[in-house]
PDB file of N, CA and C in Angstrom:
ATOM      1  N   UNK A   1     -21.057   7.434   1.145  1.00  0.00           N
ATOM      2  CA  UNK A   1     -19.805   7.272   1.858  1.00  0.00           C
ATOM      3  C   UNK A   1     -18.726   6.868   0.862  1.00  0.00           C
ATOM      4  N   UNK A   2     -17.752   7.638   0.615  1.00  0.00           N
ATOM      5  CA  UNK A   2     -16.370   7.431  -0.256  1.00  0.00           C
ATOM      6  C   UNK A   2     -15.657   6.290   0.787  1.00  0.00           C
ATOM      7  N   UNK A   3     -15.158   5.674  -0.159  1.00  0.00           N
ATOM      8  CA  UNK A   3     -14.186   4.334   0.187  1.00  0.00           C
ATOM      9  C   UNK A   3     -12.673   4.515  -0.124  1.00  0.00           C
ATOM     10  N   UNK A   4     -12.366   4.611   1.658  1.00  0.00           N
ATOM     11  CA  UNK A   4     -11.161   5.433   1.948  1.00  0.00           C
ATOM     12  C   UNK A   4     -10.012   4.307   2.142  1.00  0.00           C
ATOM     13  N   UNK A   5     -10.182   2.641   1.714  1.00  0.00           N
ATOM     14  CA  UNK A   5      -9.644   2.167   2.033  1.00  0.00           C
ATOM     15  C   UNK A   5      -8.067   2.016   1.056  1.00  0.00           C
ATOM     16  N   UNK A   6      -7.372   1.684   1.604  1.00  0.00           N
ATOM     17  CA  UNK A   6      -6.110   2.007   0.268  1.00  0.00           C
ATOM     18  C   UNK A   6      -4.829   1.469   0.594  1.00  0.00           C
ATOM     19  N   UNK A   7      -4.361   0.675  -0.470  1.00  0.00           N
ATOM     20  CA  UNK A   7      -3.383  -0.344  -0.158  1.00  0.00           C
ATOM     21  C   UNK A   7      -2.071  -0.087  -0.863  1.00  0.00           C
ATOM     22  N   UNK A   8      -0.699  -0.077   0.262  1.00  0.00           N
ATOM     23  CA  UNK A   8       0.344  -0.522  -0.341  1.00  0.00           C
ATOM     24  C   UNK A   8       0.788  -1.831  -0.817  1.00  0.00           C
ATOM     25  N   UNK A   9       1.225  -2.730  -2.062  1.00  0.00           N
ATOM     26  CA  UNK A   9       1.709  -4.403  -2.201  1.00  0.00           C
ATOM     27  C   UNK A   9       2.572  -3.980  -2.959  1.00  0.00           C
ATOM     28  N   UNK A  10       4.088  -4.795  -2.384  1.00  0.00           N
ATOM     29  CA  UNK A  10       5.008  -4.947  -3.814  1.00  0.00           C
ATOM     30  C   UNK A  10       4.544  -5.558  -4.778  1.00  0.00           C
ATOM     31  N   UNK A  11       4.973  -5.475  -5.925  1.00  0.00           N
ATOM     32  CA  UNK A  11       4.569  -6.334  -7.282  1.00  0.00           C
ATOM     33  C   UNK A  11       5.723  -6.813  -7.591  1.00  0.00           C
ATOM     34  N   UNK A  12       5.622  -8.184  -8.112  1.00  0.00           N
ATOM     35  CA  UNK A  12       6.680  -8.982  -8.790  1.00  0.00           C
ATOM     36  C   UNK A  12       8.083  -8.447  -9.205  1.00  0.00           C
ATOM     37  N   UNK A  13       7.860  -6.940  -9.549  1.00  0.00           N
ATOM     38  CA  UNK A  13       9.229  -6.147 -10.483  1.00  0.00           C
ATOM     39  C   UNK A  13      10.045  -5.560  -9.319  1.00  0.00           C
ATOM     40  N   UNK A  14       9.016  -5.405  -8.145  1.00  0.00           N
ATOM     41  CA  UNK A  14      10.006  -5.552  -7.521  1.00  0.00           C
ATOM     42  C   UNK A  14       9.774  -3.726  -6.581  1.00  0.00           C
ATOM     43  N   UNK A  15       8.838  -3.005  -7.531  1.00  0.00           N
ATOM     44  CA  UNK A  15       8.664  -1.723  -7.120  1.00  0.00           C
ATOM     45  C   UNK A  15       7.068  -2.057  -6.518  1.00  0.00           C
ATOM     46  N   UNK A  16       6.435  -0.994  -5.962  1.00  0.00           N
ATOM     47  CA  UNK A  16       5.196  -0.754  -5.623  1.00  0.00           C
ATOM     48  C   UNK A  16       3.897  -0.303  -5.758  1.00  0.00           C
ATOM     49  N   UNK A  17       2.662  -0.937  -5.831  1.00  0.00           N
ATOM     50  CA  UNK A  17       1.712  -0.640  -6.539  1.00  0.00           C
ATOM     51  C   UNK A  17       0.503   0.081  -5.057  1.00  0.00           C
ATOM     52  N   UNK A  18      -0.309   1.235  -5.486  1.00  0.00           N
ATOM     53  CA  UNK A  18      -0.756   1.921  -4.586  1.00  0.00           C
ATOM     54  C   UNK A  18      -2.261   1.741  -5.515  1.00  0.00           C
ATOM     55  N   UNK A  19      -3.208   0.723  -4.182  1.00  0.00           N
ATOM     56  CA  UNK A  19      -4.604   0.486  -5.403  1.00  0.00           C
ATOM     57  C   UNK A  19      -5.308   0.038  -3.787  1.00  0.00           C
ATOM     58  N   UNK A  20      -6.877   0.413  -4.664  1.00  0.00           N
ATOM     59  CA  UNK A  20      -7.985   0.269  -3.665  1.00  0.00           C
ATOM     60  C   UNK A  20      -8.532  -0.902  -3.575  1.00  0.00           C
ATOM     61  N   UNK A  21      -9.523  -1.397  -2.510  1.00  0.00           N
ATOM     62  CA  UNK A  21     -10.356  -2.700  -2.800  1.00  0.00           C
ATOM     63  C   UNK A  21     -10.327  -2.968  -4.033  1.00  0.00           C
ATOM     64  N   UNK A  22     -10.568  -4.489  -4.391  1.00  0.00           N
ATOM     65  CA  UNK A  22     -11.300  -4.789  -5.765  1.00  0.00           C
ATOM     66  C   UNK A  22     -10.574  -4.031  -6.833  1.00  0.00           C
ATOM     67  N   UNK A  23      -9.258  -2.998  -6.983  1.00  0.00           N
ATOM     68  CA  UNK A  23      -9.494  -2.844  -8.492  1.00  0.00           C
ATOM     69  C   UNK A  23      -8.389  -3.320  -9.579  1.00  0.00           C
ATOM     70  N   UNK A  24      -8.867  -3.006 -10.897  1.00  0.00           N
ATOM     71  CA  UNK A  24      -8.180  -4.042 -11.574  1.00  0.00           C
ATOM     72  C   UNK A  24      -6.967  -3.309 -11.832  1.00  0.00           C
ATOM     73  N   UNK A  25      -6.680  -2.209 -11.583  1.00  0.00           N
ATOM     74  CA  UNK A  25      -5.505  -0.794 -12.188  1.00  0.00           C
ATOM     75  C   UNK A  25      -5.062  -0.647 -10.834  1.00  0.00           C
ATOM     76  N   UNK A  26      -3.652  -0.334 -10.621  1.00  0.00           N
ATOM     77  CA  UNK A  26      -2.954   0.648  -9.720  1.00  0.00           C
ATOM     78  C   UNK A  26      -3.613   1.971  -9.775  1.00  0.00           C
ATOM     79  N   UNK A  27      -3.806   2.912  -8.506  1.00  0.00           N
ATOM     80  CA  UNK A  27      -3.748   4.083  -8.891  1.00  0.00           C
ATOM     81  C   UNK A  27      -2.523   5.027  -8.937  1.00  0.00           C
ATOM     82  N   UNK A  28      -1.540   4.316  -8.523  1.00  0.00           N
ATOM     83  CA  UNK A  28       0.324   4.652  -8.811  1.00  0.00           C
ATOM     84  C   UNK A  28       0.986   3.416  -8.251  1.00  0.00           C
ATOM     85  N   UNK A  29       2.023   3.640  -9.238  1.00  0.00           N
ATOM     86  CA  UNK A  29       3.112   3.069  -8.987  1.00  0.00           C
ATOM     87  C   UNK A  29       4.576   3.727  -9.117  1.00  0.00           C
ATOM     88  N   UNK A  30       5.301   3.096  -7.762  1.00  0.00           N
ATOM     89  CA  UNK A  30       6.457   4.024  -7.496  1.00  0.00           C
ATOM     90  C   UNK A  30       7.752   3.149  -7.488  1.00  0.00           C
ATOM     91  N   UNK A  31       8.727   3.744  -7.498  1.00  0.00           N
ATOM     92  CA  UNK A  31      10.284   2.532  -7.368  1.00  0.00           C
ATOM     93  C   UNK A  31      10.259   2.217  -5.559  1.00  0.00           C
ATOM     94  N   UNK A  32       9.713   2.885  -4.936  1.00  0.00           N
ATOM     95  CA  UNK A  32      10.264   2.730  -3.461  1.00  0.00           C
ATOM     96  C   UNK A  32       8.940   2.720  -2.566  1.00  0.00           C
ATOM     97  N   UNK A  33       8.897   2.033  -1.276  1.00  0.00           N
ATOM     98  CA  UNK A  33       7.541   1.997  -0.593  1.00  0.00           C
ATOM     99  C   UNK A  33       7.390   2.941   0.385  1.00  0.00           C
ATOM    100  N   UNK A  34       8.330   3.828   0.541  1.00  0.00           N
ATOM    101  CA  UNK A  34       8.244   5.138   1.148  1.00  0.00           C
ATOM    102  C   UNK A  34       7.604   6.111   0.108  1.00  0.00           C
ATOM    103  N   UNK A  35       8.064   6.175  -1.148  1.00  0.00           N
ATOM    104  CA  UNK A  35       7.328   6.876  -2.093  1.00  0.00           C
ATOM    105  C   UNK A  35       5.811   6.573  -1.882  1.00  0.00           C
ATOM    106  N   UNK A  36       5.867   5.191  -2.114  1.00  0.00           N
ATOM    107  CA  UNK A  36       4.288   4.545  -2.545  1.00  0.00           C
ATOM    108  C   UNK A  36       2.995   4.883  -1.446  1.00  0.00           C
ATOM    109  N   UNK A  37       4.157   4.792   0.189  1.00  0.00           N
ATOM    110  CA  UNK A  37       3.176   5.245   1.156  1.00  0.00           C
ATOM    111  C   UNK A  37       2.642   6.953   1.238  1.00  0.00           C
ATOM    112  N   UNK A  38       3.739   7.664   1.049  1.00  0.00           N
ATOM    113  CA  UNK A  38       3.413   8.981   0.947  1.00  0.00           C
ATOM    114  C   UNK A  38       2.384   9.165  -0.266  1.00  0.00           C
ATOM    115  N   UNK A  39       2.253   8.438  -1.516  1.00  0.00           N
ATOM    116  CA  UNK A  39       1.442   8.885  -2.041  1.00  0.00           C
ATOM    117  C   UNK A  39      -0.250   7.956  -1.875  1.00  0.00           C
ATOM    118  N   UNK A  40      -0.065   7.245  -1.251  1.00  0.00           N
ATOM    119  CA  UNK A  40      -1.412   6.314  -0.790  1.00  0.00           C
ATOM    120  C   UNK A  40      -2.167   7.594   0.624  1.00  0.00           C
ATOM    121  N   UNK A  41      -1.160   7.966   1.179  1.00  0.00           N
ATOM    122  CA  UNK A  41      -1.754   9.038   2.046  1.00  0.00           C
ATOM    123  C   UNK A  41      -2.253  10.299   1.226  1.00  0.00           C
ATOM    124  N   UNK A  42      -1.752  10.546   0.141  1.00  0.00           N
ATOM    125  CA  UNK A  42      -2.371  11.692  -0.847  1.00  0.00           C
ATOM    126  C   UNK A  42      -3.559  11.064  -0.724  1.00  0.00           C
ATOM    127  N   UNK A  43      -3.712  10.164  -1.628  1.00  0.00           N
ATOM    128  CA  UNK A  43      -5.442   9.756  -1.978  1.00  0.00           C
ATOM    129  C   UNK A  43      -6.053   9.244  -1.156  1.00  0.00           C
ATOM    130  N   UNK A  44      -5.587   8.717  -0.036  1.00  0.00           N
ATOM    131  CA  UNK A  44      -6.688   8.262   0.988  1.00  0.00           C
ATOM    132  C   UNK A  44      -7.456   9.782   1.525  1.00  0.00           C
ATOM    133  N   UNK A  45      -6.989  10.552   1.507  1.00  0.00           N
ATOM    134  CA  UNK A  45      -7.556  11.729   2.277  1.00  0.00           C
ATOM    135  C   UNK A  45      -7.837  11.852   3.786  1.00  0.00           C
ATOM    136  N   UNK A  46      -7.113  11.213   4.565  1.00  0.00           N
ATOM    137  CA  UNK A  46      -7.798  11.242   5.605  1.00  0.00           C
ATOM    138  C   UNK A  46      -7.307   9.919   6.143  1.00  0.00           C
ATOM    139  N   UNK A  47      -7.708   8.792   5.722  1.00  0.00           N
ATOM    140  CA  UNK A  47      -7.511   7.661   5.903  1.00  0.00           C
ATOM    141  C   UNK A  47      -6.173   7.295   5.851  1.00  0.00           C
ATOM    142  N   UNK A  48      -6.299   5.972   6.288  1.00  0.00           N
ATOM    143  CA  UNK A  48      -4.783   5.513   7.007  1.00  0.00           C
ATOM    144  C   UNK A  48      -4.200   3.906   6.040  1.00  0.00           C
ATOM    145  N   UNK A  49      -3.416   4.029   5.145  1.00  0.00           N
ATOM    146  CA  UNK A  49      -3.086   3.149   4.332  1.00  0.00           C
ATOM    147  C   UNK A  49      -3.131   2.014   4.917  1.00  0.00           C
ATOM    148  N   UNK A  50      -2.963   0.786   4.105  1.00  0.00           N
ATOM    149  CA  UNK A  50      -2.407  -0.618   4.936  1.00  0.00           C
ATOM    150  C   UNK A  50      -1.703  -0.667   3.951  1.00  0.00           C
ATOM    151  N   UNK A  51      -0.576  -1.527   4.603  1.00  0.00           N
ATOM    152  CA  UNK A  51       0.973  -1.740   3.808  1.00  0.00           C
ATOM    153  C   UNK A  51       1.072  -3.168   4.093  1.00  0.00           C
ATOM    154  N   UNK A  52       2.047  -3.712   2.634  1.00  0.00           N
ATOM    155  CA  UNK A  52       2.010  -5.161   2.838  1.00  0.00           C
ATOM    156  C   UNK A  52       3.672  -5.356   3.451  1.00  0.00           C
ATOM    157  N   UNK A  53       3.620  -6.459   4.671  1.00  0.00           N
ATOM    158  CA  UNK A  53       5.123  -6.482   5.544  1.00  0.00           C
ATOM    159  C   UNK A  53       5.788  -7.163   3.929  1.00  0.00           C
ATOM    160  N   UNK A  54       6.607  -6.809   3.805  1.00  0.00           N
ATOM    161  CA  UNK A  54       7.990  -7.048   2.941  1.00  0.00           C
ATOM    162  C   UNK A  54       9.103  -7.930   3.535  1.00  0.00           C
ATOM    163  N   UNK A  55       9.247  -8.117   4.957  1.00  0.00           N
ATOM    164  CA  UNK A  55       9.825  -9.100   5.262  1.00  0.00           C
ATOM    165  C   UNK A  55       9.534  -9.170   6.657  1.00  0.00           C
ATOM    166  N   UNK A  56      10.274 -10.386   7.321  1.00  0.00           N
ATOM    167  CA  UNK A  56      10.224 -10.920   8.585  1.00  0.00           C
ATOM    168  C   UNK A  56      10.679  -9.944   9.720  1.00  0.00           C
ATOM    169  N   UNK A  57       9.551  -9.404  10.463  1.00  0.00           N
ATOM    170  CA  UNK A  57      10.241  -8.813  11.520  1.00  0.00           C
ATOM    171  C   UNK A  57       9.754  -8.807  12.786  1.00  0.00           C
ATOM    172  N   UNK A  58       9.870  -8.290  14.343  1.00  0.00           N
ATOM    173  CA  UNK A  58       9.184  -8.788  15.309  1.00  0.00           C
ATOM    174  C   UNK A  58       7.573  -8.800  15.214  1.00  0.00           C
ATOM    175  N   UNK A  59       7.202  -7.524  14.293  1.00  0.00           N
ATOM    176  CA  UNK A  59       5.545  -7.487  14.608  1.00  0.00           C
ATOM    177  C   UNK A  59       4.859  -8.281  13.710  1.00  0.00           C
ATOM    178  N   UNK A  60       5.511  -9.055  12.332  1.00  0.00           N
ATOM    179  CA  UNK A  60       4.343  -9.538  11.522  1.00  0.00           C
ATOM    180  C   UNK A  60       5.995 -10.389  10.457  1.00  0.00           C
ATOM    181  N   UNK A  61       4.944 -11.031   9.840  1.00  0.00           N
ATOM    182  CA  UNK A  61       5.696 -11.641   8.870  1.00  0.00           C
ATOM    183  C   UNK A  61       5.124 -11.192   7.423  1.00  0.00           C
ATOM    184  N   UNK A  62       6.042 -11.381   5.829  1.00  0.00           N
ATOM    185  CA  UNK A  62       5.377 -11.282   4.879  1.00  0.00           C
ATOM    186  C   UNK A  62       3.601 -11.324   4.511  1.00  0.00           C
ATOM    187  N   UNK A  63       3.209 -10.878   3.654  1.00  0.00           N
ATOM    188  CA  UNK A  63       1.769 -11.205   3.451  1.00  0.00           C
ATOM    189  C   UNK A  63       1.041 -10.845   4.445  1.00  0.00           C
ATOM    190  N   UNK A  64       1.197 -10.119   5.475  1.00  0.00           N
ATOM    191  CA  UNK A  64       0.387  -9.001   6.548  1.00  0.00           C
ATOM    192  C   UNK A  64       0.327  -8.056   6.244  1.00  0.00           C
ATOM    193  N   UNK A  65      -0.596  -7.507   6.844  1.00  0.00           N
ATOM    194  CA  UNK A  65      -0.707  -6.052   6.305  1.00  0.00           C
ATOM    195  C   UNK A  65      -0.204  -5.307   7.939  1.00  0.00           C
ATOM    196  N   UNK A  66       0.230  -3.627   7.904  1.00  0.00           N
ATOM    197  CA  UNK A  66      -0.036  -2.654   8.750  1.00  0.00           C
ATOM    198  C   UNK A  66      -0.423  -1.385   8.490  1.00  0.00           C
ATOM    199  N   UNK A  67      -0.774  -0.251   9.299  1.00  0.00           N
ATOM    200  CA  UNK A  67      -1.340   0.681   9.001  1.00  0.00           C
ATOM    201  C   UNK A  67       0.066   1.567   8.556  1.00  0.00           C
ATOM    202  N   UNK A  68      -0.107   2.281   7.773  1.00  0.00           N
ATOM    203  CA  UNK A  68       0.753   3.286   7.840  1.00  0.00           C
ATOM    204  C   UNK A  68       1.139   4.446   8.790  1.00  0.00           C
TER     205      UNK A  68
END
């Protein structure tokens, strides 16, 4: 079974890093999290990203995740 799980997080600089469970490398990084999600849906194949909330809004606060 391939491990379809796959994450959007801003990084410190301020742009976005697109990486799986556990690893120590991005598998991209983009200036924008619309970029970052469209390409987390490339490599998930199938699967459905989780994205980290970026700010305060009715459904979640920072440091949550949602599906793409």
């Amino acid at each position: 079974m391939s491990n379809k799980k796959i994450f959007v997080e801003q990084r410190a600089e301020g742009d976005y890093a697109v990486r799986r469970p556990n690893s120590e490398r991005a598998s991209a990084v983009l200036p924008t999290q619309a970029e970052a999600i469209k390409r987390a849906k490339e490599l998930s194949k199938g699967g459905s990203p989780s994205v980290e909330r970026v700010r305060n809004t009715a459904g979640g606060k920072p440091d949550q995740w949602r599906k793409a």
